[in-house]
Protein backbone atom coordinates (compact mmCIF):
# COMPACT_ATOMS: atom_id res chain seq x y z
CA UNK A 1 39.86 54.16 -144.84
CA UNK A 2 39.27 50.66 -144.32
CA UNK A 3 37.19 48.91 -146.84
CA UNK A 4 34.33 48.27 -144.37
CA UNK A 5 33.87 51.37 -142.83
CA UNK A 6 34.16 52.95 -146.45
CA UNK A 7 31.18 51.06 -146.99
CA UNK A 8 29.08 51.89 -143.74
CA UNK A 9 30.27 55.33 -144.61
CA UNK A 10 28.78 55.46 -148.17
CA UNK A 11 25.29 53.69 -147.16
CA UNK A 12 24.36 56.40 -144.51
CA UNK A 13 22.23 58.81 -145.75
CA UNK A 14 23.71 61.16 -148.18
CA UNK A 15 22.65 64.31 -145.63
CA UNK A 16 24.48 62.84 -142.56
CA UNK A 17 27.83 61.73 -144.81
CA UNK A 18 29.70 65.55 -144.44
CA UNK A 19 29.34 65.28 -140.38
CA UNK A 20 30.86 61.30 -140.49
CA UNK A 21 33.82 62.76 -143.19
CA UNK A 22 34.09 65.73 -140.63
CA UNK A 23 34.73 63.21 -137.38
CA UNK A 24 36.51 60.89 -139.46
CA UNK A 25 38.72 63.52 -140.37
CA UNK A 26 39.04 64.81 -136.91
CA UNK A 27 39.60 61.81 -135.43
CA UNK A 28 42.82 61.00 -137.50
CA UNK A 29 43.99 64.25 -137.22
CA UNK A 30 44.20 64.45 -133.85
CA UNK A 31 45.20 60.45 -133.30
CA UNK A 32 46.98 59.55 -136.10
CA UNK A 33 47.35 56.61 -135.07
CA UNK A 34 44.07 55.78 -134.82
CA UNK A 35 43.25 52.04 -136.24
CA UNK A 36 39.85 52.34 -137.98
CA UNK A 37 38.32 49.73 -138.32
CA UNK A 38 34.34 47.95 -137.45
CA UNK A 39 33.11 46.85 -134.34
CA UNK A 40 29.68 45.86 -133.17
CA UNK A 41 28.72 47.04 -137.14
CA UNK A 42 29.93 50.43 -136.56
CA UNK A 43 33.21 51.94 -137.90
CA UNK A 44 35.55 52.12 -134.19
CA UNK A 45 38.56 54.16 -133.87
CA UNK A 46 40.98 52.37 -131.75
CA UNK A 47 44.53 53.57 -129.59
CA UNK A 48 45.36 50.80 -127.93
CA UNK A 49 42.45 49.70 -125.27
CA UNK A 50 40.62 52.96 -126.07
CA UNK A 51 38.01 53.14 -128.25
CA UNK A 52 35.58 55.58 -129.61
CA UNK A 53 32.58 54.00 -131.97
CA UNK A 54 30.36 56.24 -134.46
CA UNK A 55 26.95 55.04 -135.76
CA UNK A 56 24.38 56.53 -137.64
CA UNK A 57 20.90 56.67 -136.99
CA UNK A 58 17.74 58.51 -138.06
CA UNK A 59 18.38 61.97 -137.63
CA UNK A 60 22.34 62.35 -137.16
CA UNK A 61 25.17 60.24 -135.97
CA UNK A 62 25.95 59.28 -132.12
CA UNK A 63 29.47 58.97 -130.48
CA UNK A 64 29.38 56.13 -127.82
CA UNK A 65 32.05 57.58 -125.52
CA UNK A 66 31.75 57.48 -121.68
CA UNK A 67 31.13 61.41 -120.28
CA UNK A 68 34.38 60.17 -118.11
CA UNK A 69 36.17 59.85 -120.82
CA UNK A 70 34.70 62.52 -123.37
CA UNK A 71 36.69 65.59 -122.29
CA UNK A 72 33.84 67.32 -120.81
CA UNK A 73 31.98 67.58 -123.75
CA UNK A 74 28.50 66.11 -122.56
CA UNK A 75 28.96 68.68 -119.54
CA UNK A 76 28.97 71.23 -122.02
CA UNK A 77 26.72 69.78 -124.31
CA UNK A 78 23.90 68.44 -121.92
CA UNK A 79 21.42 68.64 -124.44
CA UNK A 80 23.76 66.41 -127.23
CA UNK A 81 24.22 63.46 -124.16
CA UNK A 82 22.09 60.75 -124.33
CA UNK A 83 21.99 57.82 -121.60
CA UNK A 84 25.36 56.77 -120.26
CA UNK A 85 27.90 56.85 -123.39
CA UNK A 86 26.20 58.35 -126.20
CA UNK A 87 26.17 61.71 -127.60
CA UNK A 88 24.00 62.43 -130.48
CA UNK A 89 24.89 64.75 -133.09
CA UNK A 90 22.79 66.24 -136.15
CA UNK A 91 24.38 68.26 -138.91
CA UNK A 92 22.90 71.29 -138.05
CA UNK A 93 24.02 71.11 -134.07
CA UNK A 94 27.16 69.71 -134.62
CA UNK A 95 27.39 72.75 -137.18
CA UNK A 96 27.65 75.05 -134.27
CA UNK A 97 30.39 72.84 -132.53
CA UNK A 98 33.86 74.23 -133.25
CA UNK A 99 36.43 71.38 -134.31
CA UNK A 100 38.06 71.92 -131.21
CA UNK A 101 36.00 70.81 -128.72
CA UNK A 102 35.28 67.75 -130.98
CA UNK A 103 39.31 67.26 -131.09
CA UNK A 104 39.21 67.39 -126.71
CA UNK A 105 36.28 64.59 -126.99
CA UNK A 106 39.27 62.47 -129.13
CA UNK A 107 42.12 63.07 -127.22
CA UNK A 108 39.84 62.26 -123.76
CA UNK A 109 38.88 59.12 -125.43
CA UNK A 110 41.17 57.32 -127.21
CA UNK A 111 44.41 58.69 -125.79
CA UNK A 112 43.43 59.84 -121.98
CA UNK A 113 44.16 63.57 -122.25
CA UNK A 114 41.59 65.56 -120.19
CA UNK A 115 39.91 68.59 -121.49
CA UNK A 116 41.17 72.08 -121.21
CA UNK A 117 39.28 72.77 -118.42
């Protein structure tokens, strides 16, 4: 992990750290080729011109992904969108999210593959 996000990673609140090492993992699982690295002061997982950028905040973490590009998962998540790109998470609701449909949110994004319908 690079050394920055390592470090955004270990001062977000202790409660919220198993749902970032639960994306992160996700996310390189399913793009392996993923370049992690920090834009706009939040760690960014890049494929080429694609991008998907996590941030934590008070009660969770958010994914800034368009819904165009998320796989469907704000339509099937209306209650997790928030504005135009974000989708807020908290432990507890992403708890009930298989990794799955998280894994269709990071192939929409960063590599272009729609959802499974």
């Amino acid at each position: 992990m690079d050394e920055a996000v390592s470090k955004y990673r270990e001062g977000i609140d202790p409660a919220q750290q198993p749902l970032f090492d639960r994306l992160h993992r996700l996310i390189l699982a399913t793009c392996p080729d993923a370049e992690v690295t920090m834009a706009y002061d939040m760690p960014t997982y890049r494929v080429g011109a694609r991008r998907l950028h996590i941030a934590s905040w008070k009660h969770g973490l958010s994914l800034y992904v368009a819904p165009a590009r998320d796989g469907g998962f704000s339509a099937r998540h209306p209650e997790l969108a928030s504005g135009k790109s974000t989708i807020k998470l908290t432990s507890a609701g992403a708890a009930d999210i298989p990794d799955a449909e998280f894994q269709d949110l990071v192939r929409a994004a960063l590599i272009g593959v729609a959802d499974r319908g």
